[in-house]
C-alpha atoms as a PDB file:
ATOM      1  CA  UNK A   1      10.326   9.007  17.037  1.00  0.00           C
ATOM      2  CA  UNK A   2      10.458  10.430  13.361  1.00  0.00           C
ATOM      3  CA  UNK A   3      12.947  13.268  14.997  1.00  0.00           C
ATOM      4  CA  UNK A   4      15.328  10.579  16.311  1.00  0.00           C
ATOM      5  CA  UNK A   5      16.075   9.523  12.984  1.00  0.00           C
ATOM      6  CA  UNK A   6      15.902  12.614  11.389  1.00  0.00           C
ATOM      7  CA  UNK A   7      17.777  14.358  13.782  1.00  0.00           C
ATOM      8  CA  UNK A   8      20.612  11.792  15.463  1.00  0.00           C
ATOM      9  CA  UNK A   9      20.862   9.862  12.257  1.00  0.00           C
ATOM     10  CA  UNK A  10      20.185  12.042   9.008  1.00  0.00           C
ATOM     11  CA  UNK A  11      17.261  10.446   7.499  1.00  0.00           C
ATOM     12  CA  UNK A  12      15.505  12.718   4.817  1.00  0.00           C
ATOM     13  CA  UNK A  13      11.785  13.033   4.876  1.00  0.00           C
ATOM     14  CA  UNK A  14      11.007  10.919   1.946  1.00  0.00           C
ATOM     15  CA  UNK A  15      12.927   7.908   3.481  1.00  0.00           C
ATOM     16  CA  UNK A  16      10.918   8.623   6.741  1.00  0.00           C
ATOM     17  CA  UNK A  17       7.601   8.836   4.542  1.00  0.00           C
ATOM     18  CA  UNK A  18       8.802   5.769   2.972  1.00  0.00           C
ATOM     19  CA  UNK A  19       9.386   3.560   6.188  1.00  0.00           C
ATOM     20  CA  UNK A  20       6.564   5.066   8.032  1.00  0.00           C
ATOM     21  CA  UNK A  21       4.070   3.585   5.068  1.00  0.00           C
ATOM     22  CA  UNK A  22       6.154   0.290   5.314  1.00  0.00           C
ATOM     23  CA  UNK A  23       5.879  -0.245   9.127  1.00  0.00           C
ATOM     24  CA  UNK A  24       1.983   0.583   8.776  1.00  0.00           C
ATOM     25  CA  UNK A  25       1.741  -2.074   6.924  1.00  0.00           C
ATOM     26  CA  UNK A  26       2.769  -4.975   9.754  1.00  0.00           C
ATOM     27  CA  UNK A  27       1.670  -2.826  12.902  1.00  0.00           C
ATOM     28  CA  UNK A  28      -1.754  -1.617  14.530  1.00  0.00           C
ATOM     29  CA  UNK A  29      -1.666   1.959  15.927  1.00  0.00           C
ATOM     30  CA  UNK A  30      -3.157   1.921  19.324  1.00  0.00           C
ATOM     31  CA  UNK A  31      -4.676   4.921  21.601  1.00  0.00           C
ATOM     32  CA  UNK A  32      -3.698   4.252  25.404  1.00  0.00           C
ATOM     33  CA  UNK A  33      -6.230   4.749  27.656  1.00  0.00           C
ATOM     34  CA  UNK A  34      -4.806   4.412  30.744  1.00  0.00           C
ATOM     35  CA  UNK A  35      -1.516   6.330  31.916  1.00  0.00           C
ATOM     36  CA  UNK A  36       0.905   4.715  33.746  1.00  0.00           C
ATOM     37  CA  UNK A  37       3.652   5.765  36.352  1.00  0.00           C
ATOM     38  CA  UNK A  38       5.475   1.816  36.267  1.00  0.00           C
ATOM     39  CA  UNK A  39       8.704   3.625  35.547  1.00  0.00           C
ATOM     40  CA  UNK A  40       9.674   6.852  37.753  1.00  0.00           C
ATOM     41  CA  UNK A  41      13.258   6.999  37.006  1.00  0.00           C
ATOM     42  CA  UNK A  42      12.275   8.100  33.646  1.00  0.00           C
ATOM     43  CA  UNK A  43       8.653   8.852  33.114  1.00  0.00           C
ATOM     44  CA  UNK A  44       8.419   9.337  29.255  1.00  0.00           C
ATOM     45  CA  UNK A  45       9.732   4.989  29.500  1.00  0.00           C
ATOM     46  CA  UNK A  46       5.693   5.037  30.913  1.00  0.00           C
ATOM     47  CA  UNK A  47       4.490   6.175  27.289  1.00  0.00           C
ATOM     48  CA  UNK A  48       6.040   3.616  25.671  1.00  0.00           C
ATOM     49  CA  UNK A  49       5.069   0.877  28.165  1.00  0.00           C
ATOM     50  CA  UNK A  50       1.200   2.405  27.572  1.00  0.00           C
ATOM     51  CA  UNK A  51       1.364   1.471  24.227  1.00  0.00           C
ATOM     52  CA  UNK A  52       2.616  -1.873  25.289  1.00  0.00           C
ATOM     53  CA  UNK A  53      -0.409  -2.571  27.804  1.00  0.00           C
ATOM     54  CA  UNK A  54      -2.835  -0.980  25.482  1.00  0.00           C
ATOM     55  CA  UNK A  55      -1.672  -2.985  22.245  1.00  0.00           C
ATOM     56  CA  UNK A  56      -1.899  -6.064  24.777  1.00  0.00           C
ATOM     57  CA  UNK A  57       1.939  -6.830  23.735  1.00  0.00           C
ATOM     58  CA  UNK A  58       3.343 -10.288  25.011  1.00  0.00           C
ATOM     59  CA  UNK A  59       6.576  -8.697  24.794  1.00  0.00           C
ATOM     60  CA  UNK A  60       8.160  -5.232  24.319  1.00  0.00           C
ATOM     61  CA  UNK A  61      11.763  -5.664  22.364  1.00  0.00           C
ATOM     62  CA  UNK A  62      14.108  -2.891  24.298  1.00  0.00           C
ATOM     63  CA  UNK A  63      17.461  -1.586  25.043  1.00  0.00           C
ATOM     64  CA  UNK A  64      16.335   0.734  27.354  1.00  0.00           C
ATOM     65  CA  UNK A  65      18.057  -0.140  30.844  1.00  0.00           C
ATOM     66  CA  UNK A  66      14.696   0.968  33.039  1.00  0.00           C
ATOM     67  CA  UNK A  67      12.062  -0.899  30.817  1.00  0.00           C
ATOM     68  CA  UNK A  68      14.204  -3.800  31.493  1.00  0.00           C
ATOM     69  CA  UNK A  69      15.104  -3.262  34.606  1.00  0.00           C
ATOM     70  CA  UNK A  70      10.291  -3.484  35.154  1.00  0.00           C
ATOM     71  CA  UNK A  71      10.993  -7.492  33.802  1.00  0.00           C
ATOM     72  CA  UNK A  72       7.218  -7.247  33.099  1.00  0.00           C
ATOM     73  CA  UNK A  73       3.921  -5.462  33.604  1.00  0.00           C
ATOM     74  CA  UNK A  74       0.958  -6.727  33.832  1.00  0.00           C
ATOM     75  CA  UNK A  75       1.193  -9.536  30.801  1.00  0.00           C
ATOM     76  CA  UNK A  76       3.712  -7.713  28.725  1.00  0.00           C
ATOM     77  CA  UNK A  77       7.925  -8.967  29.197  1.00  0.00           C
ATOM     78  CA  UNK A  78      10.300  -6.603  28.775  1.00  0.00           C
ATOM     79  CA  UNK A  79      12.977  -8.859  27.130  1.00  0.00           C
ATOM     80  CA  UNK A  80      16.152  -8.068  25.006  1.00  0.00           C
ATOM     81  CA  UNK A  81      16.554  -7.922  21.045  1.00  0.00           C
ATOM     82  CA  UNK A  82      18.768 -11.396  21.239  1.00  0.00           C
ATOM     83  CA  UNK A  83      16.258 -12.804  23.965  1.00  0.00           C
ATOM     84  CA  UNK A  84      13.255 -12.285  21.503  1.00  0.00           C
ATOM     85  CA  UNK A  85      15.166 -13.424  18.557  1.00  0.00           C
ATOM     86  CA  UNK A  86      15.715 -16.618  20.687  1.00  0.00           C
ATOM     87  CA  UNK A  87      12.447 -17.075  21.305  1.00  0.00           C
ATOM     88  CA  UNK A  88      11.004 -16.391  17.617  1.00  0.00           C
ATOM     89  CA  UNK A  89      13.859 -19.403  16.692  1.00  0.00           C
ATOM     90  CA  UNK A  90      12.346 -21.900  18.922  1.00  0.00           C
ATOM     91  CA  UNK A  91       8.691 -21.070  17.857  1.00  0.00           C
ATOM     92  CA  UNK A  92      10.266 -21.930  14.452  1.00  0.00           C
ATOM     93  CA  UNK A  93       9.884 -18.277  13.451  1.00  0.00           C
ATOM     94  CA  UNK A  94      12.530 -17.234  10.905  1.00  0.00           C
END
């Protein structure tokens, strides 16, 4: 992921090094165990959705037209940045 934002949008490697350390801070790194062939149209989509299952996600926050297209799998949603931000306002989340 580090090369996306290196690459398409010009981040240095301090300011990756920098928001790598941040984003540590709030998530938990998991190892999947299990691969998965949910999404055929585009079969790296299946690494991402591993991490999901794996990391027992309620929901995994996406753009990407054939995660969404899934709905869900197993007990993780694939929902929308506004959806989620919807749903974090009416759990009273900020």
């Amino acid at each position: 992921m580090t090369h996306v934002l290196r690459d398409k949008f010009g981040w240095s490697k301090e300011a990756l090094s920098m928001e790598q350390a941040r984003i540590a801070d709030f998530t938990v790194r998991v190892a999947p165990a299990r691969k998965l062939a949910a999404v055929r149209e585009d079969p790296d989509d299946n690494r991402i959705l591993e991490c999901a299952v794996e990391g027992k996600s309620e929901y995994l926050v996406t753009r990407d037209k054939h995660l969404l297209k899934l709905k869900s799998f197993e007990s993780t949603q694939m929902i929308k940045v506004a959806d989620f931000l919807d749903i974090m306002r009416a759990a009273g989340s900020p």
